[in-house]
N, C-alpha and C. Protein backbone atom coordinates (compact mmCIF):
# COMPACT_ATOMS: atom_id res chain seq x y z
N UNK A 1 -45.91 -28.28 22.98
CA UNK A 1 -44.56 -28.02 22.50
C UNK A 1 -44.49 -26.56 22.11
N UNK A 2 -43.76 -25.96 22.37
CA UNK A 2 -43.09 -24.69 22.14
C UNK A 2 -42.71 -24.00 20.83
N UNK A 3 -42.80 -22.90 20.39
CA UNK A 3 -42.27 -22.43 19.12
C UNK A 3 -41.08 -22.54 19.21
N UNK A 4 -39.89 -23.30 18.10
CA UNK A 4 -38.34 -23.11 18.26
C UNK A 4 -38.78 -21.71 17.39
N UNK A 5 -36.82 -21.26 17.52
CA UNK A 5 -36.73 -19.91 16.64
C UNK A 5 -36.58 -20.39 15.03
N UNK A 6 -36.95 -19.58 14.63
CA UNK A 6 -36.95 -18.85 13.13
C UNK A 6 -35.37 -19.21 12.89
N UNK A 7 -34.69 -20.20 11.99
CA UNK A 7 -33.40 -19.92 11.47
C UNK A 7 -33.37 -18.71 10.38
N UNK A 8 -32.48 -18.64 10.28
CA UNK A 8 -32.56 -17.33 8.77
C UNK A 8 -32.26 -18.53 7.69
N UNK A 9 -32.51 -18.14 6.65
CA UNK A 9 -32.77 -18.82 5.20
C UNK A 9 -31.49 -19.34 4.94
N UNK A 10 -31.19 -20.24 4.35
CA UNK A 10 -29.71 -20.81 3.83
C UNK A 10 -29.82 -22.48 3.37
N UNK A 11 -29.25 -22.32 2.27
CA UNK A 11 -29.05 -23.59 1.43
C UNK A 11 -27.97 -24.81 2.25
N UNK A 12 -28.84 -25.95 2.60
CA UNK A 12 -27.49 -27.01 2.84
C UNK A 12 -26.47 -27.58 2.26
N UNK A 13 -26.35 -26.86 1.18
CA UNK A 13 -25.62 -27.08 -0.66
C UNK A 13 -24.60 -25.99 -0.40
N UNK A 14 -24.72 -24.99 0.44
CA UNK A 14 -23.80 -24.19 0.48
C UNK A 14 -22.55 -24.69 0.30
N UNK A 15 -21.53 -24.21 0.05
CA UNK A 15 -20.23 -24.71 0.37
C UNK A 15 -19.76 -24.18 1.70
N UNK A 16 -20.03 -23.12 2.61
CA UNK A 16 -19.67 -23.42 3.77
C UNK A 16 -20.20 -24.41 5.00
N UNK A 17 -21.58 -24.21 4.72
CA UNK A 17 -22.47 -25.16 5.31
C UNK A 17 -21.98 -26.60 4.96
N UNK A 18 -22.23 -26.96 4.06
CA UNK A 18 -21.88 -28.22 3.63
C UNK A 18 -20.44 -28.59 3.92
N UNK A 19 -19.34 -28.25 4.27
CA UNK A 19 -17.86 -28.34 3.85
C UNK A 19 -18.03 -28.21 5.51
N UNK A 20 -18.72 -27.52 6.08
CA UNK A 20 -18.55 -27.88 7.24
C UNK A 20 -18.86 -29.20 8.17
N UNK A 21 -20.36 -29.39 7.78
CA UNK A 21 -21.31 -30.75 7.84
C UNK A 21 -19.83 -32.20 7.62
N UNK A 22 -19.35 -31.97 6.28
CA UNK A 22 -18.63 -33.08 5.79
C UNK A 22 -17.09 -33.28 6.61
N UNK A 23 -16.80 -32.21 7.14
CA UNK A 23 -15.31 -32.56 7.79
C UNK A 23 -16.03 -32.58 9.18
N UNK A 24 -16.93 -32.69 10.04
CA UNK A 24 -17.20 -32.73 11.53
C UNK A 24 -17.44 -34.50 11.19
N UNK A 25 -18.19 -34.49 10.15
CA UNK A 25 -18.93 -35.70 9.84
C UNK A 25 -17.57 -37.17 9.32
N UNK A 26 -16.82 -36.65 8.75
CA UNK A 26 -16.09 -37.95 8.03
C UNK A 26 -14.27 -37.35 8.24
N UNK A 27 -13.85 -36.43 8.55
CA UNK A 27 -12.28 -36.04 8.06
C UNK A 27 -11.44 -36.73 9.84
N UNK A 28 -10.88 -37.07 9.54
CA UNK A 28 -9.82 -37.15 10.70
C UNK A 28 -9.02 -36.02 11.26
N UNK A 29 -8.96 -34.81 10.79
CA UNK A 29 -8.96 -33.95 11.33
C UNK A 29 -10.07 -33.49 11.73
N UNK A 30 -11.01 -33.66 12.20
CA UNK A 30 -12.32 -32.85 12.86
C UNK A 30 -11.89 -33.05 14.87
N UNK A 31 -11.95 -32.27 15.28
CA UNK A 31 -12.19 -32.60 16.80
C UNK A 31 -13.12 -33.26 17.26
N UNK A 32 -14.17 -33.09 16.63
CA UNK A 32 -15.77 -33.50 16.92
C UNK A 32 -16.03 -34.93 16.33
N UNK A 33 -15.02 -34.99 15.33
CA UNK A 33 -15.23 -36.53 14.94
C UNK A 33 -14.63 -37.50 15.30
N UNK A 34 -13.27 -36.86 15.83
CA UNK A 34 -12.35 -37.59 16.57
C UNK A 34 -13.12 -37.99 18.20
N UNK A 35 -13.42 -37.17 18.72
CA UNK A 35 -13.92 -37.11 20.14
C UNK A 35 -15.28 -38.23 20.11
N UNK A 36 -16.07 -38.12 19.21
CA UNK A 36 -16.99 -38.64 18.70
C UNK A 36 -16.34 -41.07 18.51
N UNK A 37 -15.75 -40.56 17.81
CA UNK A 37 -14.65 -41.68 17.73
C UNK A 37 -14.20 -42.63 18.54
N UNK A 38 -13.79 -41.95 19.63
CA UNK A 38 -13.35 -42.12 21.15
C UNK A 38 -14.75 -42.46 21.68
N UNK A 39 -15.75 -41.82 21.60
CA UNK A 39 -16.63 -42.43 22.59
C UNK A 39 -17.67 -43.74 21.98
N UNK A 40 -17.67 -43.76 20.86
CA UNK A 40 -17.78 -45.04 20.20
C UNK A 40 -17.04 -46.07 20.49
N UNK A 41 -15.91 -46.06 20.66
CA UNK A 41 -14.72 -46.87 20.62
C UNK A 41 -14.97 -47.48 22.15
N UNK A 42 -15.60 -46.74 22.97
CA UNK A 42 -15.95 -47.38 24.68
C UNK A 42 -14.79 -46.58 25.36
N UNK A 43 -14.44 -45.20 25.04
CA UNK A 43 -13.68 -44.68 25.97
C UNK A 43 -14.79 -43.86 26.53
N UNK A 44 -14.32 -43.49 27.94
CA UNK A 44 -15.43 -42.41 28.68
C UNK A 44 -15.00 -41.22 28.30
N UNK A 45 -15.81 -39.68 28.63
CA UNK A 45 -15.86 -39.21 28.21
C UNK A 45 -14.72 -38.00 28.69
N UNK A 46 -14.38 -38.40 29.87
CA UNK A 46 -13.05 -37.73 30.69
C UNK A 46 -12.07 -38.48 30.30
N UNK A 47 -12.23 -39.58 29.78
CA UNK A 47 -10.57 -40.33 29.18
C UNK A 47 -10.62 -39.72 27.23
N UNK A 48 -11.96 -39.36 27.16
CA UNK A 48 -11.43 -38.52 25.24
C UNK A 48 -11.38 -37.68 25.10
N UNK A 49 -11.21 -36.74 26.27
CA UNK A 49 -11.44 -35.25 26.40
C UNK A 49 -9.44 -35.20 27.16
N UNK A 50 -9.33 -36.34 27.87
CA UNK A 50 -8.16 -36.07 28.39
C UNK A 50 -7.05 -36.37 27.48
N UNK A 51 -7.10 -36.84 26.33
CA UNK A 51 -6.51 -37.76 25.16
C UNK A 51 -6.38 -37.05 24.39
N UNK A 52 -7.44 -36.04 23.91
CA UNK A 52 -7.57 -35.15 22.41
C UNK A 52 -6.18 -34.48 23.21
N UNK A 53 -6.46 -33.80 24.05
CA UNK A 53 -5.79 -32.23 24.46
C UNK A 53 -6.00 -30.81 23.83
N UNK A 54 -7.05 -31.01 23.01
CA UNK A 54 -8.03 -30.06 22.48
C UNK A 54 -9.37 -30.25 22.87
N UNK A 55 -10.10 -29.16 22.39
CA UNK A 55 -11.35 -28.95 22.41
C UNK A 55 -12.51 -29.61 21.82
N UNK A 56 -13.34 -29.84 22.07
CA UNK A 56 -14.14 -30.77 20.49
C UNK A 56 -15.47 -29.95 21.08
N UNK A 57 -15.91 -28.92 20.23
CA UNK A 57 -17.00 -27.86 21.17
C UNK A 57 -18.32 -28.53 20.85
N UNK A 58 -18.62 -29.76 20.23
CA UNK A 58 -19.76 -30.45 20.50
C UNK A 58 -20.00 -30.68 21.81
N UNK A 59 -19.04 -30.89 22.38
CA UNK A 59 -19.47 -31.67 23.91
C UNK A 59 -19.89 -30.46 25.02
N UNK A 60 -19.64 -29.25 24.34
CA UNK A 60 -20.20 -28.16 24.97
C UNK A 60 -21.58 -27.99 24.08
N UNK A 61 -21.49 -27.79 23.05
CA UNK A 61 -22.24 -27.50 22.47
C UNK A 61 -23.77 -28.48 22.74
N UNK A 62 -23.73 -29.64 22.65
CA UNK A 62 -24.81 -30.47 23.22
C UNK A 62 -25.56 -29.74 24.65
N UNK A 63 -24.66 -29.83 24.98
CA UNK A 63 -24.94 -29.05 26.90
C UNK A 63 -26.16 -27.64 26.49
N UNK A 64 -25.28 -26.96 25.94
CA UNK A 64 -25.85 -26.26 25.51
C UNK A 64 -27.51 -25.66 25.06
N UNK A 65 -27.03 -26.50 23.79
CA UNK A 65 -28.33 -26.41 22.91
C UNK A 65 -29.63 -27.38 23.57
N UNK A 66 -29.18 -28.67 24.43
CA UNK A 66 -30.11 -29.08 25.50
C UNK A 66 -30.48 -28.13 26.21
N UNK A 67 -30.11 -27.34 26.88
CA UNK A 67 -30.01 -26.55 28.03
C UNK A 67 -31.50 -25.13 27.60
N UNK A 68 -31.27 -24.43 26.13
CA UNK A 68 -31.88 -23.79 26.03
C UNK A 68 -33.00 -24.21 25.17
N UNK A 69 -33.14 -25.59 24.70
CA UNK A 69 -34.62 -25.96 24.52
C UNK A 69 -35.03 -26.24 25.45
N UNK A 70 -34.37 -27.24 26.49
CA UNK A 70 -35.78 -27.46 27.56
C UNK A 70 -36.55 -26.11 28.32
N UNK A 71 -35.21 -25.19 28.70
CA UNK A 71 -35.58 -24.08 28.80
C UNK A 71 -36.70 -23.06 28.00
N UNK A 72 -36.34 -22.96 26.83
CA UNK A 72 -37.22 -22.18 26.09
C UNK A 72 -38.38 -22.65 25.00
N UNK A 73 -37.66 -24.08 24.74
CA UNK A 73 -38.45 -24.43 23.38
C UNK A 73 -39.50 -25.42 23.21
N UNK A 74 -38.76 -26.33 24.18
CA UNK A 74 -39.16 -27.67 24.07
C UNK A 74 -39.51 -28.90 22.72
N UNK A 75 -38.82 -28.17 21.53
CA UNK A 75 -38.66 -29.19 20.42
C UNK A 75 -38.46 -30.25 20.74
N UNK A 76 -38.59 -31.59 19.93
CA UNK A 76 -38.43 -32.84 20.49
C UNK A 76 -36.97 -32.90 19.59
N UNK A 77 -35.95 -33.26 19.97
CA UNK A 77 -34.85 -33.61 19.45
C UNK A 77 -34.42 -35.01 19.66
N UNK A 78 -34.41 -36.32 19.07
CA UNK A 78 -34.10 -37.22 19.58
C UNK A 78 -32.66 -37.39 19.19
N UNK A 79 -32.20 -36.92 18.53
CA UNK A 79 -30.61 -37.54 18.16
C UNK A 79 -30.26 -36.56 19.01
N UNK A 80 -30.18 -35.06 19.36
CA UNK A 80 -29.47 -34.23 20.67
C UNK A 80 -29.60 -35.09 21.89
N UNK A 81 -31.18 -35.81 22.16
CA UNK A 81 -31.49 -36.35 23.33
C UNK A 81 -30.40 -37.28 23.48
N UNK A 82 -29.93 -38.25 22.53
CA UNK A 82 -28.89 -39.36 22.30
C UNK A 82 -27.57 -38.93 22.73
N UNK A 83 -27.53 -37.80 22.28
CA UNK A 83 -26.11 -37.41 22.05
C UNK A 83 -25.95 -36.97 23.72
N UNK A 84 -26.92 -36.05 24.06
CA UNK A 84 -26.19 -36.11 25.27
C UNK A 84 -26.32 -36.89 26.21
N UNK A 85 -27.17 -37.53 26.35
CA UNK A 85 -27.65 -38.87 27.63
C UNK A 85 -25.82 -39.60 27.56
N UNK A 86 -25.14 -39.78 26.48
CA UNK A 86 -24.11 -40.66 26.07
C UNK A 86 -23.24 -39.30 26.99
N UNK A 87 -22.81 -38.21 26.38
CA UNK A 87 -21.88 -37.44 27.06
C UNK A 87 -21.93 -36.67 28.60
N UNK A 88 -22.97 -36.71 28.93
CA UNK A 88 -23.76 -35.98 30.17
C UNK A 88 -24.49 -37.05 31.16
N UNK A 89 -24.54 -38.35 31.12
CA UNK A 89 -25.96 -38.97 31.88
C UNK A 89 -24.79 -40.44 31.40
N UNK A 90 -23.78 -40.80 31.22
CA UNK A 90 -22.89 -41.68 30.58
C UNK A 90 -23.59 -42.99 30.20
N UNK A 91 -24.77 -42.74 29.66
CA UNK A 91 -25.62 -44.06 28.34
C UNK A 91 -24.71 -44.86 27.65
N UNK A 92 -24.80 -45.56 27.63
CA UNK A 92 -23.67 -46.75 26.78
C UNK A 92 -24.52 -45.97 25.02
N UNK A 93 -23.69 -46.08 24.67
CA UNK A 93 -23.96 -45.38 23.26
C UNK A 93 -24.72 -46.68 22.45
N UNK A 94 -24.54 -47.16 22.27
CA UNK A 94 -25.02 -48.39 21.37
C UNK A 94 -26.75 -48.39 22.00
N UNK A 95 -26.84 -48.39 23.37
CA UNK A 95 -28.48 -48.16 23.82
C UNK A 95 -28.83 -47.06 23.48
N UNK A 96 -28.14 -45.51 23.46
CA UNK A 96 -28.91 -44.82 23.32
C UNK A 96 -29.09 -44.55 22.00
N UNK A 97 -28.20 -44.88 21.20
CA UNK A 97 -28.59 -45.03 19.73
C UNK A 97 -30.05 -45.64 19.58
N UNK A 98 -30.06 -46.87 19.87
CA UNK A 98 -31.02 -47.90 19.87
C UNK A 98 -32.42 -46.88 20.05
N UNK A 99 -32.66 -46.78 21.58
CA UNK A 99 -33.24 -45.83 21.79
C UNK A 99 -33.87 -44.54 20.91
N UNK A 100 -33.01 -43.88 20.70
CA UNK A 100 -33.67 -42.60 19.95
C UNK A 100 -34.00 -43.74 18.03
N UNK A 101 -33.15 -44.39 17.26
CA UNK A 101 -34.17 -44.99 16.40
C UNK A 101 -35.03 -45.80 16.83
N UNK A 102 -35.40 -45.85 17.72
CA UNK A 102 -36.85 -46.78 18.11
C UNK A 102 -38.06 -45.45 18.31
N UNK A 103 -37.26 -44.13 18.34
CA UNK A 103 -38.57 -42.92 18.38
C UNK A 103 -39.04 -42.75 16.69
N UNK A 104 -38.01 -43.30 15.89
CA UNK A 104 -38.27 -42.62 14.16
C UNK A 104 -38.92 -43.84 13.87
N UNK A 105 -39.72 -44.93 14.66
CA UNK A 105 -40.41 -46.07 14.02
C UNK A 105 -41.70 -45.47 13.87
């Protein structure tokens, strides 16, 4: 396994950090939680993307941040692994949930 990078130092108590964490995580205004929502709910992922009519930059963002660990890092991420197998590889979510907590046993 690979060295990930160095984050720079910062408290998860922050109030931006945190205030951010809590509205992606629980507010009905979040894009990401809404979109998130939708694909729980058993919509696909071109019918909650076609529905929002906004952006929800997790679903890029997954792509992403997959993209440049396998590339560079190779950390083991199992909830990213989850997240995107469900948005990218269309995993019934409930398995891939299953799945990645059967890696934290």
């Amino acid at each position: 396994m690979g060295d990930g990078p160095t984050p720079p130092p910062r408290q998860i108590c922050d109030s931006v950090y945190l205030g951010d964490l809590l509205v992606t995580a629980y507010s009905r205004f979040s894009r990401n939680h809404n979109f998130g929502s939708m694909i729980g709910k058993g919509y696909s992922v071109k019918a909650a993307r076609m529905e929002m009519e906004q952006t929800a930059e997790g679903y890029y963002g997954a792509k992403c941040i997959t993209d440049i660990n396998d590339e560079r890092y190779g950390v083991d991420m199992p909830i990213l692994n989850a997240v995107y197998k469900i948005l990218y590889h269309n995993a019934s979510a409930s398995k891939a949930v299953k799945e990645m907590a059967a890696t934290f046993s």
